[in-house]
PDB file of N, CA and C in Angstrom:
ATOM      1  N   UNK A   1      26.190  -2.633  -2.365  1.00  0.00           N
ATOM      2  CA  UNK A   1      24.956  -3.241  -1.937  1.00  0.00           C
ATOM      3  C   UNK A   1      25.281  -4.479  -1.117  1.00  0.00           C
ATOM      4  N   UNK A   2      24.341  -4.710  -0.068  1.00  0.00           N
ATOM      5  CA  UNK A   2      24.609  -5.901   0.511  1.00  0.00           C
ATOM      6  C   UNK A   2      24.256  -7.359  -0.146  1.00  0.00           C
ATOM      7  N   UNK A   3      24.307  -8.707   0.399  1.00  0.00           N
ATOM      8  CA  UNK A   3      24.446  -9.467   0.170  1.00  0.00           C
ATOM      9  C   UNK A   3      22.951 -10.017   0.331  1.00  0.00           C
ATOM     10  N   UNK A   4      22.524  -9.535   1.225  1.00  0.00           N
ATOM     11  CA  UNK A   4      20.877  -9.796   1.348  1.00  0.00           C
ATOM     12  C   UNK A   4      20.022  -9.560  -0.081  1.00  0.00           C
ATOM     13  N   UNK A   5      18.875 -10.527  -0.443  1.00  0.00           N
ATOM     14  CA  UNK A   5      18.089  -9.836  -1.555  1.00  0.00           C
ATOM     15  C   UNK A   5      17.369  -9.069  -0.966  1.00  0.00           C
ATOM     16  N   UNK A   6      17.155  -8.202  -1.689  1.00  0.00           N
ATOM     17  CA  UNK A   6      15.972  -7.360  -1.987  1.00  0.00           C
ATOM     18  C   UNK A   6      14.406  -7.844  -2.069  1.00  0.00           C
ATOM     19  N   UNK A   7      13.811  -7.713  -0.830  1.00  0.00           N
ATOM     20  CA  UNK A   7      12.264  -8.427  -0.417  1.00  0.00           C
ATOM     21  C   UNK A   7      11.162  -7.934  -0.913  1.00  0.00           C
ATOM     22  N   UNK A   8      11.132  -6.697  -1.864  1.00  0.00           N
ATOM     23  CA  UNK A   8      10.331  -5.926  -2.340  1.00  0.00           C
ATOM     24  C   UNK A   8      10.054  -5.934  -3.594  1.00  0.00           C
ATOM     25  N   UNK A   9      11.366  -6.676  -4.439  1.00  0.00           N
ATOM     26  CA  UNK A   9      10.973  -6.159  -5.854  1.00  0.00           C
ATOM     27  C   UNK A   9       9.566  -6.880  -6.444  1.00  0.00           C
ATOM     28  N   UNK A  10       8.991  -6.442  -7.342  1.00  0.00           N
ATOM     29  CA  UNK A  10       7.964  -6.254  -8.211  1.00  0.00           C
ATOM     30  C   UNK A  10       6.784  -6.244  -7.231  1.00  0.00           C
ATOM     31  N   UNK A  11       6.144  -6.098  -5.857  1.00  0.00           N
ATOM     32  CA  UNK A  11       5.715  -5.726  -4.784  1.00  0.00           C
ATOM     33  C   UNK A  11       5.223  -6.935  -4.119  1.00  0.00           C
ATOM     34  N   UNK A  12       6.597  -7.858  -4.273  1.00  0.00           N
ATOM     35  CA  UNK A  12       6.769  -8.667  -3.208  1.00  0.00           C
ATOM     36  C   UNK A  12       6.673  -8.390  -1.826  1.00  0.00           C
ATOM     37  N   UNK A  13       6.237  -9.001  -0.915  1.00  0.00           N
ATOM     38  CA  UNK A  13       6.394  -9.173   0.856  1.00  0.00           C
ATOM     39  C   UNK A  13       5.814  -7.650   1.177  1.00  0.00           C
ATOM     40  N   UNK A  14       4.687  -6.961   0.323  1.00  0.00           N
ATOM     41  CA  UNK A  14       3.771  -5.622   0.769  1.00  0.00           C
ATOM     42  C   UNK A  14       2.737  -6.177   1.222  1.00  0.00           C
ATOM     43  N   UNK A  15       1.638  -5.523   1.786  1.00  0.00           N
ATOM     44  CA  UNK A  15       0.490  -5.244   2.203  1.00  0.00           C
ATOM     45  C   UNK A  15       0.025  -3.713   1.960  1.00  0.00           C
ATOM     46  N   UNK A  16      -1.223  -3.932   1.269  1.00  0.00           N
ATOM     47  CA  UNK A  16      -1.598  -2.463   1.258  1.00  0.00           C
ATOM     48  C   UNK A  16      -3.053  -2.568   2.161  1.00  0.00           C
ATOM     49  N   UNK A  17      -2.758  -1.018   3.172  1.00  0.00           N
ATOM     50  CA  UNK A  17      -3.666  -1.215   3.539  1.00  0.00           C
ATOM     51  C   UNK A  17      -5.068  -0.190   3.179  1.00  0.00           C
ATOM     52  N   UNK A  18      -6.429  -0.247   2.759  1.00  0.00           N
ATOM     53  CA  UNK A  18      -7.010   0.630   2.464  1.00  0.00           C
ATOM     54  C   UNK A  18      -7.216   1.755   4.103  1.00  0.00           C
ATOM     55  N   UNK A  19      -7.430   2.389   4.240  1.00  0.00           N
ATOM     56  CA  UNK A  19      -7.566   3.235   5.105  1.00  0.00           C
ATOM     57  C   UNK A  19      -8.453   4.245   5.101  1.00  0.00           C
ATOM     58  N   UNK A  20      -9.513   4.208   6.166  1.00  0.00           N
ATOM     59  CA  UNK A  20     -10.472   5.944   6.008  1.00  0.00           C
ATOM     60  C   UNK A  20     -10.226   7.004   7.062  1.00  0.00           C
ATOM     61  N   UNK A  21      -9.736   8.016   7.318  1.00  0.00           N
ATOM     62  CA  UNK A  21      -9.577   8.800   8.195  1.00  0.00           C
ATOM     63  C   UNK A  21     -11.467   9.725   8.233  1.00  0.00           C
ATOM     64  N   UNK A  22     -11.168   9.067  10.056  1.00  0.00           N
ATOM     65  CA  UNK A  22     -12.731  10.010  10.173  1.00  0.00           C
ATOM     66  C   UNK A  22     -12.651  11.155  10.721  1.00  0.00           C
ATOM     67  N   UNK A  23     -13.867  11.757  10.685  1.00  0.00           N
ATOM     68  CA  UNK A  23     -13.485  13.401  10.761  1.00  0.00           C
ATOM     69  C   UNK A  23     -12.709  13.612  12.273  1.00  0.00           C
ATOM     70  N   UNK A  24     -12.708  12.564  13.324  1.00  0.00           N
ATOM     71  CA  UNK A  24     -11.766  13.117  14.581  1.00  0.00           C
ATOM     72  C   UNK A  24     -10.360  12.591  14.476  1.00  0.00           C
ATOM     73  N   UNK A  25      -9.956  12.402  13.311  1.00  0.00           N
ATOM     74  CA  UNK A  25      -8.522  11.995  12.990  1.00  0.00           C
ATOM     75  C   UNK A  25      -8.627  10.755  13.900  1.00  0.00           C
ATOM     76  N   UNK A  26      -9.414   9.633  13.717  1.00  0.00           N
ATOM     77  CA  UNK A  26      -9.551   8.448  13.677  1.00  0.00           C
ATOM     78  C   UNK A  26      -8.962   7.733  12.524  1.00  0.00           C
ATOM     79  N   UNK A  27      -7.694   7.140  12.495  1.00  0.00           N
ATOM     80  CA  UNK A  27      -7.478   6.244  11.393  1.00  0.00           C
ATOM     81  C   UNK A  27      -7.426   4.558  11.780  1.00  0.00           C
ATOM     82  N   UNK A  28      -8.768   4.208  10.643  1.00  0.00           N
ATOM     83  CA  UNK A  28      -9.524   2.920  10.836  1.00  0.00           C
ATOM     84  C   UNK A  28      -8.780   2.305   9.308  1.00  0.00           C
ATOM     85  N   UNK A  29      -8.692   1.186   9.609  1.00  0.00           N
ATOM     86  CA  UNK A  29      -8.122  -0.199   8.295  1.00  0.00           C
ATOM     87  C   UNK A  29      -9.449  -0.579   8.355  1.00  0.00           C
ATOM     88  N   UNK A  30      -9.515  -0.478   6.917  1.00  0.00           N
ATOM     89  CA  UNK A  30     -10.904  -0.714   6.380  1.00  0.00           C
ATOM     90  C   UNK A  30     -10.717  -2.431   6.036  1.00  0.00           C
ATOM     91  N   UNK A  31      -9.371  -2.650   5.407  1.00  0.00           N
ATOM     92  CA  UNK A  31      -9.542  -4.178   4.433  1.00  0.00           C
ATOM     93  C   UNK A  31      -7.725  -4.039   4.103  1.00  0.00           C
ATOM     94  N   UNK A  32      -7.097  -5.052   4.185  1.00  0.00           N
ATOM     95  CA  UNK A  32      -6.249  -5.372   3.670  1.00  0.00           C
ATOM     96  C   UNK A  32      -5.762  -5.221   1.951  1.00  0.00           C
ATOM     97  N   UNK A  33      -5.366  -5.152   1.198  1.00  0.00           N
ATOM     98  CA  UNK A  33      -5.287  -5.365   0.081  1.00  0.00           C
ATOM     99  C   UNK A  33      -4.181  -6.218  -0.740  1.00  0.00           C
ATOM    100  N   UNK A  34      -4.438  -7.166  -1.056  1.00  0.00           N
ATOM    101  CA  UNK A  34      -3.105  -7.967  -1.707  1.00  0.00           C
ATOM    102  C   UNK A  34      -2.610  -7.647  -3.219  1.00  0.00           C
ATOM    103  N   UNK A  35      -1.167  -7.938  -2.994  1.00  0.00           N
ATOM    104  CA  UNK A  35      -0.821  -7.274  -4.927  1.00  0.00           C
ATOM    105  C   UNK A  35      -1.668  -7.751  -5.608  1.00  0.00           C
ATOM    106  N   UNK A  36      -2.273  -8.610  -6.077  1.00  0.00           N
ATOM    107  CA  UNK A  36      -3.380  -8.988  -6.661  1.00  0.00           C
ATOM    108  C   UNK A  36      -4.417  -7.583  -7.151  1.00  0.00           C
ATOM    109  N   UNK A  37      -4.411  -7.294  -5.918  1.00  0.00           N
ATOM    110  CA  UNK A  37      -5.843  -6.476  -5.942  1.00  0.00           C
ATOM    111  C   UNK A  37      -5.155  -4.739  -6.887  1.00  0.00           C
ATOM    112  N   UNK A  38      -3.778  -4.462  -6.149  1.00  0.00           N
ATOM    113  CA  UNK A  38      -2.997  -3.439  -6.643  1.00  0.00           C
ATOM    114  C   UNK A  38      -2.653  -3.560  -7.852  1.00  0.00           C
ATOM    115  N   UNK A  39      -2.690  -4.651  -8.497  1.00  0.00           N
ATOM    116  CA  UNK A  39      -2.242  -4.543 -10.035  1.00  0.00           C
ATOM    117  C   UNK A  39      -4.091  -4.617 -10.269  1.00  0.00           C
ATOM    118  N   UNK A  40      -4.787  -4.613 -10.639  1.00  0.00           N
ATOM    119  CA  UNK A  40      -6.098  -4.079 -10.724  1.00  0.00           C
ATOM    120  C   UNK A  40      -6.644  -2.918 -10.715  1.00  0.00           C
ATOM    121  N   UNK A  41      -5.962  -2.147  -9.735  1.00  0.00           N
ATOM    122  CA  UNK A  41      -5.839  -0.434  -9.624  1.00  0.00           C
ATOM    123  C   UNK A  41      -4.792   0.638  -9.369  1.00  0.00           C
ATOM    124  N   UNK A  42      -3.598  -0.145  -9.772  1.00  0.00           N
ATOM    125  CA  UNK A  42      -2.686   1.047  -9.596  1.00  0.00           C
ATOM    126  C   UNK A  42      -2.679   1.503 -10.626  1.00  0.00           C
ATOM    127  N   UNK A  43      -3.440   1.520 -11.989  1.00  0.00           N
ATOM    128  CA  UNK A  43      -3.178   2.347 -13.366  1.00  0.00           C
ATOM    129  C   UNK A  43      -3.780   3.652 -12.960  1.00  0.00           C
ATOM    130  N   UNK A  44      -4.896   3.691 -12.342  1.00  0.00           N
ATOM    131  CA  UNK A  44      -5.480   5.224 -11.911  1.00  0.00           C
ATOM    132  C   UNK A  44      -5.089   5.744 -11.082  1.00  0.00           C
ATOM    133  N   UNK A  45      -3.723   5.645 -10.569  1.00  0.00           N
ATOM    134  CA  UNK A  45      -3.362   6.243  -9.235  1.00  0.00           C
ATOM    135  C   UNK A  45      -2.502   7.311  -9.688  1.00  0.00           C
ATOM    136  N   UNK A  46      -1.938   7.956  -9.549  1.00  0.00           N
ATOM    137  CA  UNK A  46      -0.559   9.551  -9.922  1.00  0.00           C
ATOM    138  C   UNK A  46       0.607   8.298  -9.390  1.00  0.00           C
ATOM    139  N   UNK A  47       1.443   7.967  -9.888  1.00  0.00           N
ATOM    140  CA  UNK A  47       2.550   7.067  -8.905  1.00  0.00           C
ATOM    141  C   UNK A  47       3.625   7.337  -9.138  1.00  0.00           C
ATOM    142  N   UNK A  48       3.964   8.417 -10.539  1.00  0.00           N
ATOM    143  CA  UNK A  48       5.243   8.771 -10.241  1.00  0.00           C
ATOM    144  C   UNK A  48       5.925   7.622 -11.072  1.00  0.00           C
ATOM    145  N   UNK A  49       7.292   7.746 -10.395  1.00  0.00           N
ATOM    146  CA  UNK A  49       8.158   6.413 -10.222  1.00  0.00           C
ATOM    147  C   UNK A  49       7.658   5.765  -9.381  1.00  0.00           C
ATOM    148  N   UNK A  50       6.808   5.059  -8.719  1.00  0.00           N
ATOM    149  CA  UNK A  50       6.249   4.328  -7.800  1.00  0.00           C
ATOM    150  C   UNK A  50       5.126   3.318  -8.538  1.00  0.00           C
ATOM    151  N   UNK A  51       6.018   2.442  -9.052  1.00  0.00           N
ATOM    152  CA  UNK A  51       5.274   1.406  -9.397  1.00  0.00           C
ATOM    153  C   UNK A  51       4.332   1.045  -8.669  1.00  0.00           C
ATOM    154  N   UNK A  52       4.707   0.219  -7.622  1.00  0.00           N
ATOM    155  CA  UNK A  52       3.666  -0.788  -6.813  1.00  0.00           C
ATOM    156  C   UNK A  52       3.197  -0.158  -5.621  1.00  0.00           C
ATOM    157  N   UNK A  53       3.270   1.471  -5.691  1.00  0.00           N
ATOM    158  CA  UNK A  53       2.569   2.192  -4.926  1.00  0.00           C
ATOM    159  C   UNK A  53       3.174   1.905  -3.435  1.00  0.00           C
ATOM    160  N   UNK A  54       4.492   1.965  -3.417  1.00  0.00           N
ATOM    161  CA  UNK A  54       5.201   1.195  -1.827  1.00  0.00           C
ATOM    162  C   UNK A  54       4.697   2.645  -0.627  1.00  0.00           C
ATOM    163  N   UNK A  55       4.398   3.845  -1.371  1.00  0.00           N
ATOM    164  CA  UNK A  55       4.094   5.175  -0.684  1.00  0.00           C
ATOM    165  C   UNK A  55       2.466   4.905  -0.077  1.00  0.00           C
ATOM    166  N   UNK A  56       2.501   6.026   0.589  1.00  0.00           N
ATOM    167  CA  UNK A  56       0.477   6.465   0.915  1.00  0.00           C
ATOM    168  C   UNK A  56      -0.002   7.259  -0.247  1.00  0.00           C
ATOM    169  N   UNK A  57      -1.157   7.000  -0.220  1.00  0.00           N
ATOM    170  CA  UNK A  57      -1.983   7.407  -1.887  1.00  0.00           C
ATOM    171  C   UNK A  57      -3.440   7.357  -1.625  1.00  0.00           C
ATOM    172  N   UNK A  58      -4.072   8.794  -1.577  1.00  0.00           N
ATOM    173  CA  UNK A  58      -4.840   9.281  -1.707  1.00  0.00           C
ATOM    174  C   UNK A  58      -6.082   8.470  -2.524  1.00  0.00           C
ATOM    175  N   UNK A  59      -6.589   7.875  -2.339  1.00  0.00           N
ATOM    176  CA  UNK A  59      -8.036   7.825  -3.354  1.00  0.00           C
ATOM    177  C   UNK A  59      -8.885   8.443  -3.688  1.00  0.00           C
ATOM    178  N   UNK A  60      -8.925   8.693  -4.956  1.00  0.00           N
ATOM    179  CA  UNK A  60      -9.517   9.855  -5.464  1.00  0.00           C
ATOM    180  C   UNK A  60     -11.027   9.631  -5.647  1.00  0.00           C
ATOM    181  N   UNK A  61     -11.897  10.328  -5.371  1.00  0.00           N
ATOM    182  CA  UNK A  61     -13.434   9.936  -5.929  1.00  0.00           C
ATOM    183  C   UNK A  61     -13.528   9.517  -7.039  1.00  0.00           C
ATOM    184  N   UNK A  62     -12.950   9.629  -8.159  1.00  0.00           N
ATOM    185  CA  UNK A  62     -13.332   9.032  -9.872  1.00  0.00           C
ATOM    186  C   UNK A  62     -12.892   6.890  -8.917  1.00  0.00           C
ATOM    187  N   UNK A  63     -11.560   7.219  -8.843  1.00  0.00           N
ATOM    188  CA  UNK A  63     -11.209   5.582  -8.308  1.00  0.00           C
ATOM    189  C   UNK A  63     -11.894   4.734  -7.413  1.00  0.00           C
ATOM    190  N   UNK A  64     -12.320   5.484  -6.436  1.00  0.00           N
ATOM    191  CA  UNK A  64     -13.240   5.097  -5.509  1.00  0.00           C
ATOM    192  C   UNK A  64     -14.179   3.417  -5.740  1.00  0.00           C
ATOM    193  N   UNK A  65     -14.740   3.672  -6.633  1.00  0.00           N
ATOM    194  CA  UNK A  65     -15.673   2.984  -7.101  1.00  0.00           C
ATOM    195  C   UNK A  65     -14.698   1.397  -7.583  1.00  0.00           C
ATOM    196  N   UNK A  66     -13.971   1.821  -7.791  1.00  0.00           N
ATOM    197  CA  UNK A  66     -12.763   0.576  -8.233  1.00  0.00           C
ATOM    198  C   UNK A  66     -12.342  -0.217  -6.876  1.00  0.00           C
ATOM    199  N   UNK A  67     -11.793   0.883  -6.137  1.00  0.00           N
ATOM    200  CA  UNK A  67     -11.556   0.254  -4.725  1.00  0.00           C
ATOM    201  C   UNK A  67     -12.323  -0.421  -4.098  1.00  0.00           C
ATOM    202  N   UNK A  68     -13.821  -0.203  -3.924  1.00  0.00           N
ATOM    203  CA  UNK A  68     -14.770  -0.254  -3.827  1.00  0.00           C
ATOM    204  C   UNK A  68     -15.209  -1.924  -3.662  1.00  0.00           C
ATOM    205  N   UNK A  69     -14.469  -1.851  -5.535  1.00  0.00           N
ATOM    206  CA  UNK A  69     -14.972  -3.234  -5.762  1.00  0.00           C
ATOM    207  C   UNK A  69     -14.096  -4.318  -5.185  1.00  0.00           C
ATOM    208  N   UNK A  70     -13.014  -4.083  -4.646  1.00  0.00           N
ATOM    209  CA  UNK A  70     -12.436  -4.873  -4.203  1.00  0.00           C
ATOM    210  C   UNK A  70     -12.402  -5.783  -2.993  1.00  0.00           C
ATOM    211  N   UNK A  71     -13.381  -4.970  -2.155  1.00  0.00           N
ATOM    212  CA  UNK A  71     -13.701  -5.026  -0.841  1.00  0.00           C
ATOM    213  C   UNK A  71     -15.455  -5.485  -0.327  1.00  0.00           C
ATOM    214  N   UNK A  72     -15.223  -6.271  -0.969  1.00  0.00           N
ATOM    215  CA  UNK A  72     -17.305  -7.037  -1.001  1.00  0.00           C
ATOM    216  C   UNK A  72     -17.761  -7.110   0.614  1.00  0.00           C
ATOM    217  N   UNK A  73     -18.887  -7.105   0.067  1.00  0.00           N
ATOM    218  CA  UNK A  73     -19.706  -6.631   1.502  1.00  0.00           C
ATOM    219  C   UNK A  73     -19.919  -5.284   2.519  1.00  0.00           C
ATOM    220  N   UNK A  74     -18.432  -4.030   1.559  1.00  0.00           N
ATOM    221  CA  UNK A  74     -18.656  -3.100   2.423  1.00  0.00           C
ATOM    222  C   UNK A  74     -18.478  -1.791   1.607  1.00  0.00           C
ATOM    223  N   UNK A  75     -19.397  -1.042   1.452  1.00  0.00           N
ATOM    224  CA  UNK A  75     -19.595   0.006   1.234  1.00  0.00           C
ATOM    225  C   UNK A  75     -18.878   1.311   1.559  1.00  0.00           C
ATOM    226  N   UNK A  76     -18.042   1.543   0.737  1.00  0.00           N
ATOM    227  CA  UNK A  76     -17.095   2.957   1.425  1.00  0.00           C
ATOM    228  C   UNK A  76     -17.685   4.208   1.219  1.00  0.00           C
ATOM    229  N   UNK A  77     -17.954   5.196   2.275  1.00  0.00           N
ATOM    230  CA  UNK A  77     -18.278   5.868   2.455  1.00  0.00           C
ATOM    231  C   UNK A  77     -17.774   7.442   1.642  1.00  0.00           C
ATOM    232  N   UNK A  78     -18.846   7.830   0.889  1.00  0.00           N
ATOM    233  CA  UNK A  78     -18.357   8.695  -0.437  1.00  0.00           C
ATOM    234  C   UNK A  78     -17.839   9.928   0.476  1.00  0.00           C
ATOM    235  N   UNK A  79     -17.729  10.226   1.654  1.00  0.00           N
ATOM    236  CA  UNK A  79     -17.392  11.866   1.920  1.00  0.00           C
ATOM    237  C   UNK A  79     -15.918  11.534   2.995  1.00  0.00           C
ATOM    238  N   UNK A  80     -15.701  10.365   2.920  1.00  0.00           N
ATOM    239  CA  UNK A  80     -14.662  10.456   3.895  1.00  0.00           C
ATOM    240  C   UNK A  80     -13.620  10.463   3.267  1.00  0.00           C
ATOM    241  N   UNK A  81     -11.793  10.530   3.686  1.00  0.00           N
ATOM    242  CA  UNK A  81     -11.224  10.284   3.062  1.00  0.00           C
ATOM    243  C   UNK A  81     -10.444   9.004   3.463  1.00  0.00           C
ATOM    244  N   UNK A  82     -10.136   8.126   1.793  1.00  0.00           N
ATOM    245  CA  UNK A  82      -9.347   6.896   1.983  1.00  0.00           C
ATOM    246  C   UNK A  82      -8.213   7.611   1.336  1.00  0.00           C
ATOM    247  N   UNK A  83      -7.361   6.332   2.083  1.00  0.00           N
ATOM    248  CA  UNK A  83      -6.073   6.447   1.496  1.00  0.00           C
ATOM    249  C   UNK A  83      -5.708   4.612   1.243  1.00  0.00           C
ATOM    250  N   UNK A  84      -4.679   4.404   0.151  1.00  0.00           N
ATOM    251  CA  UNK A  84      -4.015   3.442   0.011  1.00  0.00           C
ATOM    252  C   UNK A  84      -2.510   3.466   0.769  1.00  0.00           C
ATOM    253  N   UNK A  85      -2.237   2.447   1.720  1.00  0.00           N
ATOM    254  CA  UNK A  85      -1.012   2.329   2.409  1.00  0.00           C
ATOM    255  C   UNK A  85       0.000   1.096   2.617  1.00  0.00           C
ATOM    256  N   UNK A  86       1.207   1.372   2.164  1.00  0.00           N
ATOM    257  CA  UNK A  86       1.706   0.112   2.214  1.00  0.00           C
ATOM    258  C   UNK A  86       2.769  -0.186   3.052  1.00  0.00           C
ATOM    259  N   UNK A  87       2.754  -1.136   3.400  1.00  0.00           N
ATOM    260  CA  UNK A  87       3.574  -1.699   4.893  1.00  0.00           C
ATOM    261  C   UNK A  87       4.021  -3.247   4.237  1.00  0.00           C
ATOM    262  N   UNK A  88       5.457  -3.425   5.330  1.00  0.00           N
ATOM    263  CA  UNK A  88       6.262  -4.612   4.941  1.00  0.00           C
ATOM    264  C   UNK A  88       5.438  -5.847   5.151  1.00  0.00           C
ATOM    265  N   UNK A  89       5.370  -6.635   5.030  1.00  0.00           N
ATOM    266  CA  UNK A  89       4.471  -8.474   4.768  1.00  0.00           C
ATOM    267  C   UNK A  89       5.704  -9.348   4.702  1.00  0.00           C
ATOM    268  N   UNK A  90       6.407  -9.400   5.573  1.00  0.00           N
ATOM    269  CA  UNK A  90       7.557 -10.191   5.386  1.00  0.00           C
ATOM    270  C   UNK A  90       7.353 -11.779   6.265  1.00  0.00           C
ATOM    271  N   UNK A  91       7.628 -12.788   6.275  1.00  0.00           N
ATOM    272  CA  UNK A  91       7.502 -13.998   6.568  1.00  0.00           C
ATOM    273  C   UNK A  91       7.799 -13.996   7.938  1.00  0.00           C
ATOM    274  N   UNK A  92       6.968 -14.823   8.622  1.00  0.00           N
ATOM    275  CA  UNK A  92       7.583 -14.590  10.272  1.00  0.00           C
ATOM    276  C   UNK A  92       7.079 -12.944  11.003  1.00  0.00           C
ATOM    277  N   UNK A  93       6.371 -11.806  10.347  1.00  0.00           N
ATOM    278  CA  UNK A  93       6.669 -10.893  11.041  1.00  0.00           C
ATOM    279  C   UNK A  93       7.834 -10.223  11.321  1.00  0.00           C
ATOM    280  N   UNK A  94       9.045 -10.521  10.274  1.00  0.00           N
ATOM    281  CA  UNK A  94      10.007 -10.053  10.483  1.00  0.00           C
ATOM    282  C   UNK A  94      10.393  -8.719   9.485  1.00  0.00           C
ATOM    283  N   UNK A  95      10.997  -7.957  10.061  1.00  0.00           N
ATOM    284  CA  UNK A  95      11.104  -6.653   9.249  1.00  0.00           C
ATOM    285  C   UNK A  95      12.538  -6.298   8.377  1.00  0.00           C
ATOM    286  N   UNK A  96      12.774  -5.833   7.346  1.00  0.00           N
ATOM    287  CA  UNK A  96      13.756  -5.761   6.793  1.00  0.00           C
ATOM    288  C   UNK A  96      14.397  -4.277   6.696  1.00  0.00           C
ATOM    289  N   UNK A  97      15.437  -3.809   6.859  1.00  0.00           N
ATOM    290  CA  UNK A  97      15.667  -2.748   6.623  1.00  0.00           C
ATOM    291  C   UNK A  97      17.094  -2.918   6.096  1.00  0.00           C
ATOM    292  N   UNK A  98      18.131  -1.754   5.278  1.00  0.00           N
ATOM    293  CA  UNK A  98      19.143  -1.909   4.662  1.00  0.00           C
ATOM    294  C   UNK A  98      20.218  -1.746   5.927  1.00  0.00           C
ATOM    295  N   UNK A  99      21.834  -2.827   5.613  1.00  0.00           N
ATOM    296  CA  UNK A  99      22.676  -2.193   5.891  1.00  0.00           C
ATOM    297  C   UNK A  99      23.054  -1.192   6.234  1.00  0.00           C
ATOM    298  N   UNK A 100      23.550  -0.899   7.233  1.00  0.00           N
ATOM    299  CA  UNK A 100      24.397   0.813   7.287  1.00  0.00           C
ATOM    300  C   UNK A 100      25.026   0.563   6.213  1.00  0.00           C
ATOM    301  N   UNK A 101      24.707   2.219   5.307  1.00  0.00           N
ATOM    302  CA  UNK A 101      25.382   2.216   3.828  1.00  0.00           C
ATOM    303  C   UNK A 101      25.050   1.724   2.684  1.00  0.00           C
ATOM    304  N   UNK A 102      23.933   0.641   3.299  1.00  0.00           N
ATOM    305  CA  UNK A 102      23.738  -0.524   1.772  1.00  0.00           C
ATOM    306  C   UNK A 102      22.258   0.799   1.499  1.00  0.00           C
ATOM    307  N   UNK A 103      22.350   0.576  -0.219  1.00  0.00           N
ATOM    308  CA  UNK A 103      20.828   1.734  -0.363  1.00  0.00           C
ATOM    309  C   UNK A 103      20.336   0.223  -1.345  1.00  0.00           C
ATOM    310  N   UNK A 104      18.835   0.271  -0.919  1.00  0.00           N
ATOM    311  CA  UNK A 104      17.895  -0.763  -1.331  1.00  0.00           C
ATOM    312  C   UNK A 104      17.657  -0.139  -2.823  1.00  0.00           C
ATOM    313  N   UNK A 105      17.264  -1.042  -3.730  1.00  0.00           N
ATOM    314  CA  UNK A 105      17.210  -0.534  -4.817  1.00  0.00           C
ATOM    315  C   UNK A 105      15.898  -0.114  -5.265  1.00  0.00           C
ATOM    316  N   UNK A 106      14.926   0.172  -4.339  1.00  0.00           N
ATOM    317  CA  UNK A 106      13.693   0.871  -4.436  1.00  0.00           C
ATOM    318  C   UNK A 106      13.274   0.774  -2.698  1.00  0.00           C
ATOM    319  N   UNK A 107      12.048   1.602  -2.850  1.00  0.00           N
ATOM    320  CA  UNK A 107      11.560   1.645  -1.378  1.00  0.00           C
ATOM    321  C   UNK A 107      11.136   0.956  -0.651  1.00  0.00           C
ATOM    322  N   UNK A 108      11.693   1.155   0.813  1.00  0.00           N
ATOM    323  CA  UNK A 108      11.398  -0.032   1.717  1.00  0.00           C
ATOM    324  C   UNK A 108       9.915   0.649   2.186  1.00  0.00           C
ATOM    325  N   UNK A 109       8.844   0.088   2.300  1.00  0.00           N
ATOM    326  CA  UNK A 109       7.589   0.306   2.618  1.00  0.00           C
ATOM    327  C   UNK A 109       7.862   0.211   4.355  1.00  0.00           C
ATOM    328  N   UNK A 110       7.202   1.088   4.731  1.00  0.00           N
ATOM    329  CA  UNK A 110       7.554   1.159   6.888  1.00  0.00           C
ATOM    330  C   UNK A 110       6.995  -0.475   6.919  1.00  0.00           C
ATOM    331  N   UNK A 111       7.113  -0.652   8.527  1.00  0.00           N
ATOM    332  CA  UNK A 111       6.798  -2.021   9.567  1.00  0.00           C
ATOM    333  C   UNK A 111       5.270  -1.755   8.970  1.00  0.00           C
TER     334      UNK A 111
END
């Protein structure tokens, strides 16, 4: 492993973003989401080994209503589909990726 830390653990330097795909394969960012908000609803999610949800994740209609609440003032639309998505939040806009060879000790979430 390299010498660099690891910018991710416990879902440090993420952004999740909520997301609705409209029916012309329009994908719109509905709202940002901060770990804050992800430890609030990642218990209802399928995650696997994926703690802090660093993958894309489906929102399911039962959850919906949870997500929902996170996002005041706007009403998500019951027939479309959201997804939860997470992308790097690193300081500066700067992006991290491993060493040639070095393997991160969990997933690097894309730019």
């Amino acid at each position: 492993m390299g010498k660099r830390p690891y910018p991710f653990r416990e879902g440090m330097n993420v952004a999740w973003d909520l997301v609705v795909w409209r029916g012309d394969h329009e994908r719109v960012t509905i709202a940002v989401l901060r770990r804050e908000d992800i430890v609030q609803v990642r218990e209802h999610f399928d995650r696997g080994d994926d703690p802090w949800m660093y993958n894309v994740y489906p929102v399911p209609d039962a959850v919906l209503p949870r997500v929902d609440d996170l996002v005041p003032g706007i009403q998500l639309a019951r027939r479309a589909e959201h997804y939860i998505e997470a992308r790097q939040d690193l300081p500066d806009g700067e992006l991290w990726f491993p060493e040639p060879g070095e393997r991160p000790p969990g997933h690097v979430p894309p730019p």
